[in-house]
Protein backbone atom coordinates (compact mmCIF):
# COMPACT_ATOMS: atom_id res chain seq x y z
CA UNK A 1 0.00 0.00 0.00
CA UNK A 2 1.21 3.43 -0.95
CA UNK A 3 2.88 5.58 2.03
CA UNK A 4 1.81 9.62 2.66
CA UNK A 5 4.98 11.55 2.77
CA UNK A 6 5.68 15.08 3.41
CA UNK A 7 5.51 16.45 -0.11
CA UNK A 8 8.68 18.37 -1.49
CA UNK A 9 10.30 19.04 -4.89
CA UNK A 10 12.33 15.22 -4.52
CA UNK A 11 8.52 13.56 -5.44
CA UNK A 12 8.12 16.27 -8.26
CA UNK A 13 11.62 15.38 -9.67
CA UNK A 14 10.85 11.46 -9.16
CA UNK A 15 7.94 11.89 -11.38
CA UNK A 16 9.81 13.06 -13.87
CA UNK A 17 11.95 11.47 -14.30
CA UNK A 18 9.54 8.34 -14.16
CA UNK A 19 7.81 9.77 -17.43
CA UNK A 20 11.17 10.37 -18.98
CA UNK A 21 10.42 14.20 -19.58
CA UNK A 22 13.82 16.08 -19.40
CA UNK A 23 13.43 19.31 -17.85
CA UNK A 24 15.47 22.42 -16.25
CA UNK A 25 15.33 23.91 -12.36
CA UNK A 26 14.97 27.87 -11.58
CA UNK A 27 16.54 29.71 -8.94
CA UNK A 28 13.71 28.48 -6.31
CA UNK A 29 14.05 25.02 -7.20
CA UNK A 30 10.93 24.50 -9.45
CA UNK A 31 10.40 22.58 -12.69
CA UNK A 32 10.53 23.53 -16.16
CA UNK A 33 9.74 20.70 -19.11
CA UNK A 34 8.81 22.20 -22.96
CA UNK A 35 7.79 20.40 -25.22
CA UNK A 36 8.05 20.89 -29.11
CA UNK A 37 5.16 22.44 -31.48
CA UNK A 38 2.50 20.36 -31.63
CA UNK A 39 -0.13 20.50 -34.98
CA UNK A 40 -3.24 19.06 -32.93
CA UNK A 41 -2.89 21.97 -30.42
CA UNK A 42 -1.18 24.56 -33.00
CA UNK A 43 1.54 26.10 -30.06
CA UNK A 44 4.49 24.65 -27.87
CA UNK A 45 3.42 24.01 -24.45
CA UNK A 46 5.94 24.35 -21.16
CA UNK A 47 5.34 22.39 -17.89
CA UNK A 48 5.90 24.27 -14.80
CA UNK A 49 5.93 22.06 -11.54
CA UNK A 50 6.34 24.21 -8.41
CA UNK A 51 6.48 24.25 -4.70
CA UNK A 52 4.37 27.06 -3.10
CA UNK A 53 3.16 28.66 -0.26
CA UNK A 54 5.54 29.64 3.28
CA UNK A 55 6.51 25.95 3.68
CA UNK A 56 6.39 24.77 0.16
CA UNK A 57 3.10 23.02 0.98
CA UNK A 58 1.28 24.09 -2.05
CA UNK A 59 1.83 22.39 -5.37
CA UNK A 60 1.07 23.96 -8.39
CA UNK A 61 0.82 22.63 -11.83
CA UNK A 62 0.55 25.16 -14.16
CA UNK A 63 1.14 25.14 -18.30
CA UNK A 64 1.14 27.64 -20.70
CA UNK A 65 1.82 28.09 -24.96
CA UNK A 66 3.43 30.08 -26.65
CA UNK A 67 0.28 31.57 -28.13
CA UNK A 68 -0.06 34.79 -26.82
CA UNK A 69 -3.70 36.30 -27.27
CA UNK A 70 -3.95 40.29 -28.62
CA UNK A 71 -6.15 43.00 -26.68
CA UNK A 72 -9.14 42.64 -29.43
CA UNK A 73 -9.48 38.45 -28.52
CA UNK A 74 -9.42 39.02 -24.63
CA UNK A 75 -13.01 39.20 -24.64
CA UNK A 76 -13.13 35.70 -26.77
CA UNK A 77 -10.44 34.11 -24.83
CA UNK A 78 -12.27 34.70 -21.47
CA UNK A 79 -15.56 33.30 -22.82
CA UNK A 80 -13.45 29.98 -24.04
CA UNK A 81 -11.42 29.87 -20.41
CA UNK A 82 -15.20 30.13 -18.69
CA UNK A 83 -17.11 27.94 -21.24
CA UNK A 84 -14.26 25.27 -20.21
CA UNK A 85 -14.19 25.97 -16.40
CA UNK A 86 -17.62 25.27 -16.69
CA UNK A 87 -18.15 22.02 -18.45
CA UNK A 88 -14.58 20.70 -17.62
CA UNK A 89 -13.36 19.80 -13.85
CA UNK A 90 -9.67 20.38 -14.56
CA UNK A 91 -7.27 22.41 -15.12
CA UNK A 92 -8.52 25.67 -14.19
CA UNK A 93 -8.37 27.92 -17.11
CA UNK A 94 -7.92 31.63 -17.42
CA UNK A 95 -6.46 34.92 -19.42
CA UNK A 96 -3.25 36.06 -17.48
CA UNK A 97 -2.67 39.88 -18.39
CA UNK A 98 0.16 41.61 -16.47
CA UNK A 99 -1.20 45.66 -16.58
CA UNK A 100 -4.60 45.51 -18.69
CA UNK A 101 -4.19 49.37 -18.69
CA UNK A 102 -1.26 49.45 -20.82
CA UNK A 103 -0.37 45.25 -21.78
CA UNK A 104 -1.58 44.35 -25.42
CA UNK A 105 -0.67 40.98 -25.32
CA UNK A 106 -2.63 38.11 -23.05
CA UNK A 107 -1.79 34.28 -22.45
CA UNK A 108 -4.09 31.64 -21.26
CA UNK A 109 -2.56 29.94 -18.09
CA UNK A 110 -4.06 26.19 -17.45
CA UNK A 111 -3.20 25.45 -13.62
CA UNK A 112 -3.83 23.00 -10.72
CA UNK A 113 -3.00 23.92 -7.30
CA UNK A 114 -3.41 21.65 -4.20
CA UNK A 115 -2.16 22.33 -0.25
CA UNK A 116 -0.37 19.06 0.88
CA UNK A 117 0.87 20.36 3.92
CA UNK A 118 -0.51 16.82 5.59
CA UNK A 119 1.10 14.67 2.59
CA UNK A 120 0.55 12.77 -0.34
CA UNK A 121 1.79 9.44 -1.30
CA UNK A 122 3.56 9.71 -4.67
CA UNK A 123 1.40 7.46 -7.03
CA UNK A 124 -1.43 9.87 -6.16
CA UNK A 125 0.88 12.98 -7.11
CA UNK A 126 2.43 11.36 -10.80
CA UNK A 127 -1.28 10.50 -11.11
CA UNK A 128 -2.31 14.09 -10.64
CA UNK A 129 0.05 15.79 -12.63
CA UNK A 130 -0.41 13.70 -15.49
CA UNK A 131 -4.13 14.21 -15.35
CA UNK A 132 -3.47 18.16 -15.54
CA UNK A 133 -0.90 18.01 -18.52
CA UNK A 134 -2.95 15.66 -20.17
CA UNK A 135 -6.19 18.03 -19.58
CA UNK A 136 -3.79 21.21 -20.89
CA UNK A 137 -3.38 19.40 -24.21
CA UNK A 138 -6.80 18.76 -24.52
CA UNK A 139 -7.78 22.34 -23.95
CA UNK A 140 -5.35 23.67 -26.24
CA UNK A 141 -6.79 20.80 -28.76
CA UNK A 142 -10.23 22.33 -28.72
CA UNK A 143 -9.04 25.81 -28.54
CA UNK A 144 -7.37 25.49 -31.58
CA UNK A 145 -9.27 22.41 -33.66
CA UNK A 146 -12.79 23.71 -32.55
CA UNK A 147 -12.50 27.03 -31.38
CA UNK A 148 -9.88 28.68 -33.65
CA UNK A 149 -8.13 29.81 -31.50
């Protein structure tokens, strides 16, 4: 049977390097994978695994493309994030702009974040990550194959 653990960046790391993903560390210690263009979800998609929160308790999964989304599709881009929030349980979606008084230039961010400040065992964590990189490719699918975008 599978044993909680304290949850740190060693069960991010273990994961993957179980799915054979090569990927980079920042100056905190987080994860960086990118993977290359992709024609079902037209953009390049990066993987950021990260340890959050005062005692690195919080772990967020978050992805984002290289598609960056112009002032006159923010309106459209919202609608898509909500219309997927809303019939899809994971990942969250939503339109990341830095100033909206003077940024012209948008991206979608696709993002998980659970506290696990009491533990996790780690088939439960590979499990959940997969499920929210897996979900990020399907929402860039539809985006782009039914959505145009």
């Amino acid at each position: 049977m599978p044993t909680v653990q304290k949850f740190d960046r060693s069960m991010i790391e273990k994961y993957l390097k179980s799915v054979n993903l090569k990927y980079l560390r920042d100056s905190d210690g987080d994860f960086v994978a990118q993977f290359a263009y992709d024609e079902d979800t037209g953009c390049k998609l990066t993987l950021y695994l990260i340890a959050a929160g005062q005692k690195n308790e919080i772990y967020v999964i978050r992805v984002l493309s290289d598609k960056r989304i112009p002032k006159s599709d923010w309106g459209r881009a919202m609608m898509l994030c909500n219309t997927w929030n809303d019939e899809r349980r994971w990942p969250k979606a939503y339109l990341h702009v830095a100033n909206p008084d003077k940024d012209t230039i948008g991206t979608i961010v696709l993002e998980e974040q659970i506290d696990l400040e009491k533990g996790i065992h780690q088939e439960l964590l590979d499990d959940l990550t997969t499920t929210i990189l897996m979900g990020a490719h399907l929402f860039w699918e539809w985006a782009h194959k039914e959505k145009g975008l």
